[in-house]
PDB file of N, CA and C in Angstrom:
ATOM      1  N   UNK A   1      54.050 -49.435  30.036  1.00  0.00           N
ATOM      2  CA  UNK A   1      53.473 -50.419  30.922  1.00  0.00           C
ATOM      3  C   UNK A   1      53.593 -51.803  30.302  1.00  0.00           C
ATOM      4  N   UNK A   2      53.988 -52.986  31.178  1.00  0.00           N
ATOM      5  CA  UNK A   2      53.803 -54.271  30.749  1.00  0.00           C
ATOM      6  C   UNK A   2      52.750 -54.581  30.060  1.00  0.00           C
ATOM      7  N   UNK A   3      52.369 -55.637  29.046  1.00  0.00           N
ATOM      8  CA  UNK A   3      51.275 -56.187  28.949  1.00  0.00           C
ATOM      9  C   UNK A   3      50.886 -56.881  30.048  1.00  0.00           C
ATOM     10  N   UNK A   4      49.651 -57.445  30.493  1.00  0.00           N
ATOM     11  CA  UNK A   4      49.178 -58.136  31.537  1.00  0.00           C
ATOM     12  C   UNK A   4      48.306 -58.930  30.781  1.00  0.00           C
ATOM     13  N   UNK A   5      48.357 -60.312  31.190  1.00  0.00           N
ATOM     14  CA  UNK A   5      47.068 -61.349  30.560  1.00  0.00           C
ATOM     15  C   UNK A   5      45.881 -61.225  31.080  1.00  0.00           C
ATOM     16  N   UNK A   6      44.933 -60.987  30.299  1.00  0.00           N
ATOM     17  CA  UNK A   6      43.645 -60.406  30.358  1.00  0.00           C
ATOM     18  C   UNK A   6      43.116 -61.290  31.549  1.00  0.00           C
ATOM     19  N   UNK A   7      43.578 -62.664  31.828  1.00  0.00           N
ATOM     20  CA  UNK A   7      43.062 -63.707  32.967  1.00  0.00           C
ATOM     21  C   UNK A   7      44.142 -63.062  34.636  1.00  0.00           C
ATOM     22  N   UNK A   8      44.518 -62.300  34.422  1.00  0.00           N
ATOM     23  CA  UNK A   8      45.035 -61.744  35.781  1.00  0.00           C
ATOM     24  C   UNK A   8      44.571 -60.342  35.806  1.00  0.00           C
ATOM     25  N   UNK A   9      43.727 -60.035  35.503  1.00  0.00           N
ATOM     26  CA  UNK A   9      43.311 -59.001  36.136  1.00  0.00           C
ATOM     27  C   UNK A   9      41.669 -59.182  36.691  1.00  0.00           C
ATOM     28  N   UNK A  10      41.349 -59.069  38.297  1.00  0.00           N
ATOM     29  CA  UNK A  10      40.207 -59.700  38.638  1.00  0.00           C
ATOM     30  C   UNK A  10      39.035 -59.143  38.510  1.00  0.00           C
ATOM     31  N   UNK A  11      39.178 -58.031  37.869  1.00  0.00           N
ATOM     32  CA  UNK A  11      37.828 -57.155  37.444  1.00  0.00           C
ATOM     33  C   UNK A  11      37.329 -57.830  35.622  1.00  0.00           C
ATOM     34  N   UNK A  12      37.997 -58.197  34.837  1.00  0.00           N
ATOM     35  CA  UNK A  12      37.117 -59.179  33.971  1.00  0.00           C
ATOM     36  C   UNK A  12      36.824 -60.636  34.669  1.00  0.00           C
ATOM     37  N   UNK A  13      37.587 -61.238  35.559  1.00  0.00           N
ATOM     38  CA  UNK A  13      36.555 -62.104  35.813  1.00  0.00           C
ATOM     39  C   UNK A  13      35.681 -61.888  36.390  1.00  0.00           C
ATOM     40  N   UNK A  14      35.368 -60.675  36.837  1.00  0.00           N
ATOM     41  CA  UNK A  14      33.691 -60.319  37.366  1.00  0.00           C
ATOM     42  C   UNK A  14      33.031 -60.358  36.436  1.00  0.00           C
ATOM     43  N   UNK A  15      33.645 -59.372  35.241  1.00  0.00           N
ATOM     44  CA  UNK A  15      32.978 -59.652  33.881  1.00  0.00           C
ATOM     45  C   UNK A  15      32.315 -60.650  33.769  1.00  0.00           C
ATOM     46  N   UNK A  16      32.865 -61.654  33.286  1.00  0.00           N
ATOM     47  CA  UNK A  16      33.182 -62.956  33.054  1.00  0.00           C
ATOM     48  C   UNK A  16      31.512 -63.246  34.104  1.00  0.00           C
ATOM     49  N   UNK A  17      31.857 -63.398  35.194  1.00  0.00           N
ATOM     50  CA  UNK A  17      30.583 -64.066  35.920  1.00  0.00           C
ATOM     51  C   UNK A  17      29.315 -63.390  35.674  1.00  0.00           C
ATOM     52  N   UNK A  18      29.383 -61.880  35.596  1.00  0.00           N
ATOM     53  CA  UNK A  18      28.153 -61.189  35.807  1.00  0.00           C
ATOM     54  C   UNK A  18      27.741 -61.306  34.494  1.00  0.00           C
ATOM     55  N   UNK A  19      28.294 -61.360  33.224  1.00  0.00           N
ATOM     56  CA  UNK A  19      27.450 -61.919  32.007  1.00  0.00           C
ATOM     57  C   UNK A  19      26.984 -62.985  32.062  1.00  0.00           C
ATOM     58  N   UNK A  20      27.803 -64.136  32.481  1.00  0.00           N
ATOM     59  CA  UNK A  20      26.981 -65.588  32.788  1.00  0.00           C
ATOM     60  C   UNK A  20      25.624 -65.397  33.742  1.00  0.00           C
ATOM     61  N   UNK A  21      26.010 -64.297  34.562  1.00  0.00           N
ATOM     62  CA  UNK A  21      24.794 -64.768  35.357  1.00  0.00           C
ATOM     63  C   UNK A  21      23.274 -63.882  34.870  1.00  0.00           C
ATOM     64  N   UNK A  22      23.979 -62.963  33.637  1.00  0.00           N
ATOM     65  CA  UNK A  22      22.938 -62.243  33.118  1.00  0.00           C
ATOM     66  C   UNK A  22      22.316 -63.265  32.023  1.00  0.00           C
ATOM     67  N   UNK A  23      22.855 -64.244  31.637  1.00  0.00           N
ATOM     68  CA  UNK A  23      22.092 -65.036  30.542  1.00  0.00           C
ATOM     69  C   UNK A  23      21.567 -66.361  31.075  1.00  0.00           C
ATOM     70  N   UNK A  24      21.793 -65.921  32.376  1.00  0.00           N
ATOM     71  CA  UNK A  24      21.453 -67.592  33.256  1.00  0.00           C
ATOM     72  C   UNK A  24      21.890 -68.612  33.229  1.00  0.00           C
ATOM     73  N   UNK A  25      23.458 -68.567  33.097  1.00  0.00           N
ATOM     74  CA  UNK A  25      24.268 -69.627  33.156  1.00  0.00           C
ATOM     75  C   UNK A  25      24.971 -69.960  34.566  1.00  0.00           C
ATOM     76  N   UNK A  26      24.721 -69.391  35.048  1.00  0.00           N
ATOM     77  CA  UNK A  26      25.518 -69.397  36.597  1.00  0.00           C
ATOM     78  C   UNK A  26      24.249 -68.629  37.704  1.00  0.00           C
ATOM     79  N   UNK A  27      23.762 -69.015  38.762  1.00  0.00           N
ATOM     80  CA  UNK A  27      23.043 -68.967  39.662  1.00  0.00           C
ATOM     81  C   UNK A  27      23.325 -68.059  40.545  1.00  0.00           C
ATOM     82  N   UNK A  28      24.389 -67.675  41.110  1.00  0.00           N
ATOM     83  CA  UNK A  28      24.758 -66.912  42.314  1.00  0.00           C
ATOM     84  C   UNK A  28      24.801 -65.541  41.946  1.00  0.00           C
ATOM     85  N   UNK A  29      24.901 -64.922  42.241  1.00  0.00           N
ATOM     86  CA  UNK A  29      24.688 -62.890  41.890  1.00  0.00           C
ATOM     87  C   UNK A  29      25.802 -62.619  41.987  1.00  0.00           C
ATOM     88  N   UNK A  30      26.690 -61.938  41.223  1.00  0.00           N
ATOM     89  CA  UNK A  30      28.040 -61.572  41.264  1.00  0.00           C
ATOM     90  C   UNK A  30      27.908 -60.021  42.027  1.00  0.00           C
ATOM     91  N   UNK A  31      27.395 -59.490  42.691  1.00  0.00           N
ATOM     92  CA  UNK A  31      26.931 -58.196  42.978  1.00  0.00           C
ATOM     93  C   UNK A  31      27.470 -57.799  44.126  1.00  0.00           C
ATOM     94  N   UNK A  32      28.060 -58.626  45.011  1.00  0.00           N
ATOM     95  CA  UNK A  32      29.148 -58.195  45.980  1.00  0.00           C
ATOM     96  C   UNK A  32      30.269 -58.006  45.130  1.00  0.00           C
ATOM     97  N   UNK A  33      30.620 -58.528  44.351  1.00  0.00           N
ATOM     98  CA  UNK A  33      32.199 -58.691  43.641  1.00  0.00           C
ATOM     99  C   UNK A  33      32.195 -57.354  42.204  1.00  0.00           C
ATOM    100  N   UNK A  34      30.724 -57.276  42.095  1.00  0.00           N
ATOM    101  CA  UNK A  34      30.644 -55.567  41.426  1.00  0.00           C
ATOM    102  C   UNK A  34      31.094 -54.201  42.209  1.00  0.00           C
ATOM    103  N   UNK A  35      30.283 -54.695  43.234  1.00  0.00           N
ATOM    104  CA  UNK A  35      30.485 -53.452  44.091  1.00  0.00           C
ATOM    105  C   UNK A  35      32.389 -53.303  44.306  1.00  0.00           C
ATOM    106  N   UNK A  36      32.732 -54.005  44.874  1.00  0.00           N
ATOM    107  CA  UNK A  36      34.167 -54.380  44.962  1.00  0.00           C
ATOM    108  C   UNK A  36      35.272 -53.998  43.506  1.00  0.00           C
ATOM    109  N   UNK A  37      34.705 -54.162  42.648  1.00  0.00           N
ATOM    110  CA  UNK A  37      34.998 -54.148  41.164  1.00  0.00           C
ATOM    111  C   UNK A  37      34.960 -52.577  41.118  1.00  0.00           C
ATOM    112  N   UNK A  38      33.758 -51.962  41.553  1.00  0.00           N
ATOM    113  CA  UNK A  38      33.587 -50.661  41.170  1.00  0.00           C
ATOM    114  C   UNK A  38      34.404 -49.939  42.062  1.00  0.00           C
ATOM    115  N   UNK A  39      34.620 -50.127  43.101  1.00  0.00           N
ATOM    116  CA  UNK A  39      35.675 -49.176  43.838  1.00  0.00           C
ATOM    117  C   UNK A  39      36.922 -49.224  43.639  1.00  0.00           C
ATOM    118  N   UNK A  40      37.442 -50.418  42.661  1.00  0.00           N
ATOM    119  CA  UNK A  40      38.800 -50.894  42.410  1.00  0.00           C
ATOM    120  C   UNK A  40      39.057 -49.946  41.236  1.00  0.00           C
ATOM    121  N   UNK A  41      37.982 -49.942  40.640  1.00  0.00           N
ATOM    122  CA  UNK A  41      37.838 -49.216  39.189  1.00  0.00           C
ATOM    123  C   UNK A  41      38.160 -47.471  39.356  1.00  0.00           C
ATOM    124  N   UNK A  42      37.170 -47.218  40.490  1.00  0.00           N
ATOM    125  CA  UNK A  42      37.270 -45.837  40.706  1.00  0.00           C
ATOM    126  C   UNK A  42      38.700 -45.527  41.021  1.00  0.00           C
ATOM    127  N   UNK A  43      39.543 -45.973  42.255  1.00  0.00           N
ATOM    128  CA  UNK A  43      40.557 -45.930  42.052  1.00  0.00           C
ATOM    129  C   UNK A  43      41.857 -46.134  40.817  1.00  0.00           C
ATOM    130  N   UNK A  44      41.391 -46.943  40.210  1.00  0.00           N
ATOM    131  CA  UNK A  44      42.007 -47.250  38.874  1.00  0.00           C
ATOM    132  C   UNK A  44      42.453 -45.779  38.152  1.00  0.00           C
ATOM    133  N   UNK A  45      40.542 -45.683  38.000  1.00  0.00           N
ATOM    134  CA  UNK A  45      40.456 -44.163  37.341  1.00  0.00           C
ATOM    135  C   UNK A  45      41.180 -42.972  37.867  1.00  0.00           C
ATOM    136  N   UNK A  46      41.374 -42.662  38.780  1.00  0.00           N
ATOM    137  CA  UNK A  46      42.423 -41.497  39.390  1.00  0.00           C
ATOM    138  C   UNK A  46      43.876 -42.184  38.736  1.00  0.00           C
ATOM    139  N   UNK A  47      44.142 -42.936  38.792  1.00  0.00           N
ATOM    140  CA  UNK A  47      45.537 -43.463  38.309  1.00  0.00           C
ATOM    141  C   UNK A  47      45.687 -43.450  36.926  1.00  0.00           C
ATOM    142  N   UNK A  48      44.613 -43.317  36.518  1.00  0.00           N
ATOM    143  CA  UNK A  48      44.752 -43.076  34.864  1.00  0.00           C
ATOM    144  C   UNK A  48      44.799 -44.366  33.867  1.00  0.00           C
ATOM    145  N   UNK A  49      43.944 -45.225  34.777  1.00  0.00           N
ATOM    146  CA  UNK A  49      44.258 -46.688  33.708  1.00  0.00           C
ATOM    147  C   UNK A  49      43.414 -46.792  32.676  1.00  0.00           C
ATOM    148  N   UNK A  50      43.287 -46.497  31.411  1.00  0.00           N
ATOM    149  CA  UNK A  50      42.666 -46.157  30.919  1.00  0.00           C
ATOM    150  C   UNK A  50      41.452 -47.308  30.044  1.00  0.00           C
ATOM    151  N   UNK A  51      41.930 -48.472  30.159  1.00  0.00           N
ATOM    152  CA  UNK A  51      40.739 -49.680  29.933  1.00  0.00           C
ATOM    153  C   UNK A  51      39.978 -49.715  31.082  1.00  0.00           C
ATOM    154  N   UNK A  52      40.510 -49.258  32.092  1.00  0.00           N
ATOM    155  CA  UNK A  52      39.469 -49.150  33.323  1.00  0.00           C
ATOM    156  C   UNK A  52      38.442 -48.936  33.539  1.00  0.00           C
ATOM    157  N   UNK A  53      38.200 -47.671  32.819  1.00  0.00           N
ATOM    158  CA  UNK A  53      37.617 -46.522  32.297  1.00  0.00           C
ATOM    159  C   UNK A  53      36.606 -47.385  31.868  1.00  0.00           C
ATOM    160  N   UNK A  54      36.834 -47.731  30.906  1.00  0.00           N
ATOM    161  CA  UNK A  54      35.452 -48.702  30.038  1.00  0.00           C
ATOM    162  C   UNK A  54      35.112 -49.435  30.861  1.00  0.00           C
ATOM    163  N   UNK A  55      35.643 -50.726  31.800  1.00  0.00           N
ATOM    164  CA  UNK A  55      35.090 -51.563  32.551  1.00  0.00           C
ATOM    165  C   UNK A  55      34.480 -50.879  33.605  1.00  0.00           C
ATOM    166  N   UNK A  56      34.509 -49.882  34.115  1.00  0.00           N
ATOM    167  CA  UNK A  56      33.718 -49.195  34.780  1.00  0.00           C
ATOM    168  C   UNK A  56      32.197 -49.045  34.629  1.00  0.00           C
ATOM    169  N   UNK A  57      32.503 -48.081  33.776  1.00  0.00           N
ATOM    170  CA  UNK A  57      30.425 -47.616  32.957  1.00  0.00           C
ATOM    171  C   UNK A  57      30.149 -49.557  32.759  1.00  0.00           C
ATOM    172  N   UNK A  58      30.385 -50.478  31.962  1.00  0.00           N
ATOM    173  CA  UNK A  58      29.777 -51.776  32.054  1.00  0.00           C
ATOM    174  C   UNK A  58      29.779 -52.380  33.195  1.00  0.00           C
ATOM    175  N   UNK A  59      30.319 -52.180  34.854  1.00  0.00           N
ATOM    176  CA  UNK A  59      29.962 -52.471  35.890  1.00  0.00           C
ATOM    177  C   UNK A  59      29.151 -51.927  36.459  1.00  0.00           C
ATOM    178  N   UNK A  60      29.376 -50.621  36.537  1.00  0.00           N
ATOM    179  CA  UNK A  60      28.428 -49.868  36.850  1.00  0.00           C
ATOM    180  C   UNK A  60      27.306 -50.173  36.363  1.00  0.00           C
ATOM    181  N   UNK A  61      26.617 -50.624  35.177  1.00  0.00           N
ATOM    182  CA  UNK A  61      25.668 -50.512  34.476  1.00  0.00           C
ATOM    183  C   UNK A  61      25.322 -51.814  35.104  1.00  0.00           C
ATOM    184  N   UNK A  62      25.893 -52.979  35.306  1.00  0.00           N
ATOM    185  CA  UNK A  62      25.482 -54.433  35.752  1.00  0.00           C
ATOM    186  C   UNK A  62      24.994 -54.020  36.887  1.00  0.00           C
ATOM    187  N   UNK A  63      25.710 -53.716  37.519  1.00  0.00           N
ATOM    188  CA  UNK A  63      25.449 -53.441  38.991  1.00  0.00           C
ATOM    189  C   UNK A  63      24.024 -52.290  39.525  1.00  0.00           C
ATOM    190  N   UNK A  64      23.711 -51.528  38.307  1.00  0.00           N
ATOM    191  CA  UNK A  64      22.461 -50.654  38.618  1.00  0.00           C
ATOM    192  C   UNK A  64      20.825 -51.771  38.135  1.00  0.00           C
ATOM    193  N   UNK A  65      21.468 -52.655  37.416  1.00  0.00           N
ATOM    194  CA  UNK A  65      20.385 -53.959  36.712  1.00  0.00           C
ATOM    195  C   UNK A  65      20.471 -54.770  38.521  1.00  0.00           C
ATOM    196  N   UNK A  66      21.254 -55.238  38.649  1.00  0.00           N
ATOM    197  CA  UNK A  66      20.928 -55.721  40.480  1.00  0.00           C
ATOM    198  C   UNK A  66      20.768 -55.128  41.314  1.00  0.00           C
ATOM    199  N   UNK A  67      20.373 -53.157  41.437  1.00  0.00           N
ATOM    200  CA  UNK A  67      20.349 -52.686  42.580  1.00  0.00           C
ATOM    201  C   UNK A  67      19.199 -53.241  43.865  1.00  0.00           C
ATOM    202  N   UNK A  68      18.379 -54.007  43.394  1.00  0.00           N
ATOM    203  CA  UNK A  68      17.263 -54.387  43.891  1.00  0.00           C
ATOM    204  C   UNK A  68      17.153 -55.923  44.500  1.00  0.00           C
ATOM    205  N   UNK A  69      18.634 -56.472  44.062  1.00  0.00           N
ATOM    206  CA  UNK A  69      18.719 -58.171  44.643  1.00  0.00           C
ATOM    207  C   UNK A  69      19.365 -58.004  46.055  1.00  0.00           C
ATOM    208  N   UNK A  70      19.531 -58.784  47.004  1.00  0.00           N
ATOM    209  CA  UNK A  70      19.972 -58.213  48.089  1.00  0.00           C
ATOM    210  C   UNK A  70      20.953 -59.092  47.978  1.00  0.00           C
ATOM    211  N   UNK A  71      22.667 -59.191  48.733  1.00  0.00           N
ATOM    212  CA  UNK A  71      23.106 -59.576  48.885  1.00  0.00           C
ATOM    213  C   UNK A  71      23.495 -60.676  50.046  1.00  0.00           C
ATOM    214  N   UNK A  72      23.506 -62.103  49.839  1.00  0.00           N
ATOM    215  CA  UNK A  72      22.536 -63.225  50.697  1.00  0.00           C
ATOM    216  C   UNK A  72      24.377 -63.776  51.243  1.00  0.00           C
ATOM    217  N   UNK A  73      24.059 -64.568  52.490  1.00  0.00           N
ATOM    218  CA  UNK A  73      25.706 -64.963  52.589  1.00  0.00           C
ATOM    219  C   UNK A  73      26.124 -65.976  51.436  1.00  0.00           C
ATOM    220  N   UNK A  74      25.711 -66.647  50.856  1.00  0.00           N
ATOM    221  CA  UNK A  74      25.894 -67.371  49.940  1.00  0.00           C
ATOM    222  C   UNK A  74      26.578 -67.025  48.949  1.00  0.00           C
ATOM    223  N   UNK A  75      26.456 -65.462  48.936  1.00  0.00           N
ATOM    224  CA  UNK A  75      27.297 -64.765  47.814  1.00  0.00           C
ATOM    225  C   UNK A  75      28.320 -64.220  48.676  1.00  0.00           C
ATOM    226  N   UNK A  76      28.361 -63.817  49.322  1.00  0.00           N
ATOM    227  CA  UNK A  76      29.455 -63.886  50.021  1.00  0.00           C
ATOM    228  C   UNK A  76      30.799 -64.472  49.796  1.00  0.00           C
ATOM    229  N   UNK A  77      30.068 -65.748  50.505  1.00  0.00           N
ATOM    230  CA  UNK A  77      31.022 -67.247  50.708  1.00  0.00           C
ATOM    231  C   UNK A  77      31.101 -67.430  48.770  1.00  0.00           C
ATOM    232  N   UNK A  78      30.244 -67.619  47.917  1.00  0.00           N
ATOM    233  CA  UNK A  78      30.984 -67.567  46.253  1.00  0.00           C
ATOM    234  C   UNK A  78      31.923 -66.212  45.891  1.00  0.00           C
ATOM    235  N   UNK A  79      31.769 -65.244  46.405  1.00  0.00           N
ATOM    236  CA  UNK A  79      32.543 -64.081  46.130  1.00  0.00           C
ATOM    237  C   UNK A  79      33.830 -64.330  46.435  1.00  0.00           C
ATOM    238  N   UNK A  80      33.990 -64.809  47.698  1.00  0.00           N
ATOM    239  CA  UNK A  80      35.236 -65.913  48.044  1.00  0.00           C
ATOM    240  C   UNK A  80      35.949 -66.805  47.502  1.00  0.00           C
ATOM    241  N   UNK A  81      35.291 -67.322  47.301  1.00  0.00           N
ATOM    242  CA  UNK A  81      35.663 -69.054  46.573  1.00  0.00           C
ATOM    243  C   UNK A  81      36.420 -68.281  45.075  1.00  0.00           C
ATOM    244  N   UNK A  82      35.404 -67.426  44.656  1.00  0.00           N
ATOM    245  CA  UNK A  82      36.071 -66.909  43.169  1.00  0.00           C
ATOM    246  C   UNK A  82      37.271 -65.957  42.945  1.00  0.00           C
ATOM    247  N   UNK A  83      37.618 -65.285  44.178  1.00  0.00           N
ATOM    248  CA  UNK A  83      38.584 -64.322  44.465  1.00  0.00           C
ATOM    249  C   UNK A  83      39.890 -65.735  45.004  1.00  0.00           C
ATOM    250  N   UNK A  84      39.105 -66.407  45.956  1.00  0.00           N
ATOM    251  CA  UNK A  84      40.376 -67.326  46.120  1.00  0.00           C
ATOM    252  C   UNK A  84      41.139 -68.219  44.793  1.00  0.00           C
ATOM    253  N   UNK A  85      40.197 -68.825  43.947  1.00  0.00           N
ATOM    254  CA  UNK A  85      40.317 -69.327  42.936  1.00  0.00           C
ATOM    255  C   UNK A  85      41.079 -68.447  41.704  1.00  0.00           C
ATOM    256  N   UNK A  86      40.754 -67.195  41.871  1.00  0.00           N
ATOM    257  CA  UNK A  86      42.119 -65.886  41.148  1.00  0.00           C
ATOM    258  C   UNK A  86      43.458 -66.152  41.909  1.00  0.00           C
ATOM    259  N   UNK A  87      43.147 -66.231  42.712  1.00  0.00           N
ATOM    260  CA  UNK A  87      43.907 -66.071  43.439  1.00  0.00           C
ATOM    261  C   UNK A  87      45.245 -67.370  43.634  1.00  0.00           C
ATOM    262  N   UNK A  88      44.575 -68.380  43.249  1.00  0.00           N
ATOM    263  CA  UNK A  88      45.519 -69.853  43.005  1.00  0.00           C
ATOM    264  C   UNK A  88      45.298 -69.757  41.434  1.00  0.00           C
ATOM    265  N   UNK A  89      44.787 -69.300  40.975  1.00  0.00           N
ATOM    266  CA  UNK A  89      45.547 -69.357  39.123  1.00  0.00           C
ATOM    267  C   UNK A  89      46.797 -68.412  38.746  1.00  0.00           C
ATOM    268  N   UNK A  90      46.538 -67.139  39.913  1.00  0.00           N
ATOM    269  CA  UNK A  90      48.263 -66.746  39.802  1.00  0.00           C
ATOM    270  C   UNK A  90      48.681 -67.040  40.336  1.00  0.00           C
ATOM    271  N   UNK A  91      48.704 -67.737  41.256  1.00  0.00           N
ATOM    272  CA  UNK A  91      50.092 -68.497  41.821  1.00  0.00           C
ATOM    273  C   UNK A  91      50.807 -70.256  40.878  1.00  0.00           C
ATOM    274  N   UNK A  92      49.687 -70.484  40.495  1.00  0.00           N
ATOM    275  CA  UNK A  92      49.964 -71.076  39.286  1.00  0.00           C
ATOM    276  C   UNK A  92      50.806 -70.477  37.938  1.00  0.00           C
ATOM    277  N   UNK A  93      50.834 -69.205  37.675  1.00  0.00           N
ATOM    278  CA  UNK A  93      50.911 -68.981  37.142  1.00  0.00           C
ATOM    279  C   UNK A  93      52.540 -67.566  37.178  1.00  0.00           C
ATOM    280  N   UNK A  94      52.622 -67.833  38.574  1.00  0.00           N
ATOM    281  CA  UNK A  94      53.883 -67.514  39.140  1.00  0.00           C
ATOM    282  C   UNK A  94      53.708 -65.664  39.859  1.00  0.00           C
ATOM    283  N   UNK A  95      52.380 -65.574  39.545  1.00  0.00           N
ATOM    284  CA  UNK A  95      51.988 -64.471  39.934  1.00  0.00           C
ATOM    285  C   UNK A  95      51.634 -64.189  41.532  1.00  0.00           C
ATOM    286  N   UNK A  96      50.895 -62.878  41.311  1.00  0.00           N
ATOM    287  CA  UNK A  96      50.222 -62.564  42.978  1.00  0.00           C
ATOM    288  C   UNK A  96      49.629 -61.069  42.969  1.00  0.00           C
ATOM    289  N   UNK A  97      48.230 -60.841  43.467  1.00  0.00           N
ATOM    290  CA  UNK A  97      47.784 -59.815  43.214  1.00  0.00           C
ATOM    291  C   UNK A  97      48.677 -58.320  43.316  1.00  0.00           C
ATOM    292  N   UNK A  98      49.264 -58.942  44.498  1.00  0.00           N
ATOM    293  CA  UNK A  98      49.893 -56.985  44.579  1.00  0.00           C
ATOM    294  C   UNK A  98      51.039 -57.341  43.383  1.00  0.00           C
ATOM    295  N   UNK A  99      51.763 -57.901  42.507  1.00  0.00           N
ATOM    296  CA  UNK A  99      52.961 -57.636  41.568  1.00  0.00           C
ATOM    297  C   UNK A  99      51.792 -57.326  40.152  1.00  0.00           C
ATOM    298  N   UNK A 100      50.756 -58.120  40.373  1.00  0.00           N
ATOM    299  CA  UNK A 100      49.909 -57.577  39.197  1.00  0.00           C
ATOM    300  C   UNK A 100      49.115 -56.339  38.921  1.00  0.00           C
ATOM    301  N   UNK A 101      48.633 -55.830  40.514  1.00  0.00           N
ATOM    302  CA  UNK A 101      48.235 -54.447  40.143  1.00  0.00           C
ATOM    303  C   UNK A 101      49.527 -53.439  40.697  1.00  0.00           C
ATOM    304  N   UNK A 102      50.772 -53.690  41.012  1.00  0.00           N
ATOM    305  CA  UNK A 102      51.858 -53.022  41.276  1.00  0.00           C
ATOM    306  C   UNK A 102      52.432 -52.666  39.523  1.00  0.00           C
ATOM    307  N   UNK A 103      51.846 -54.002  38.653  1.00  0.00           N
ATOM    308  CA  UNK A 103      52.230 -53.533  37.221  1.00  0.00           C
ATOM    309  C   UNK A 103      51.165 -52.528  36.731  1.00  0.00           C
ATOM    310  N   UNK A 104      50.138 -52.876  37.003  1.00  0.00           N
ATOM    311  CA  UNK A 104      48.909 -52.085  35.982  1.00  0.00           C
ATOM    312  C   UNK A 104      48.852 -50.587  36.957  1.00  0.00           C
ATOM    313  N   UNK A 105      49.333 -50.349  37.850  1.00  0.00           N
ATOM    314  CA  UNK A 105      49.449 -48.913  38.545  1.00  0.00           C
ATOM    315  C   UNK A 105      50.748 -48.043  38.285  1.00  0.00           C
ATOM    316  N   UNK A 106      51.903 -49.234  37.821  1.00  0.00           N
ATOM    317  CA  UNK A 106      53.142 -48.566  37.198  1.00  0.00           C
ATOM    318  C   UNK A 106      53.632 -48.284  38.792  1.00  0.00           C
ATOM    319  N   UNK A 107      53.370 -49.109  39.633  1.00  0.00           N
ATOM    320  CA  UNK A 107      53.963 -48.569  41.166  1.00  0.00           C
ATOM    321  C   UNK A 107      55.700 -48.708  41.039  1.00  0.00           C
TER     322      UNK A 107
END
């Protein structure tokens, strides 16, 4: 498998937010973009990706610490903004989601 830069794959930048927002550096609840994270993951996992694996149980685990916040449109509309914003750093970067998980699936 290729290497992939750790900044194109969009399940650490969930990382990335849901620790900020666990130390109170960032305001908005990353908890739509967990949930989303976790089903990407599960699938991952049938495919055999095997760092997946780990980012999983630590989403999972974020995501059982917010089972109780509700998800407001506000997060929504930021869940957006931050997926779009992945989304123009690979194209900056000459990329695009499906050639990046077409690499990390070995499609």
């Amino acid at each position: 498998m290729q290497n992939i830069r750790p900044d194109f794959i969009f399940s650490y930048w969930v990382f990335v937010w849901s620790f900020l927002y666990f130390i109170n550096i960032v305001t908005i609840s990353p908890k739509l973009c967990l949930i989303l994270v976790i089903i990407e993951n599960i699938f991952s996992i049938f495919m055999n990706v095997d760092i997946i694996q780990i980012l999983f149980y630590f989403t999972f685990y974020k995501l059982y610490l917010l089972r109780k916040e509700p998800i407001q449109k506000k997060n929504v509309l930021y869940s957006g903004i931050v997926f779009m914003i992945y989304n123009l750093w690979l194209f900056i970067n000459g990329q695009n989601v499906y050639t990046i998980y077409k690499i990390i699936y070995n499609f």
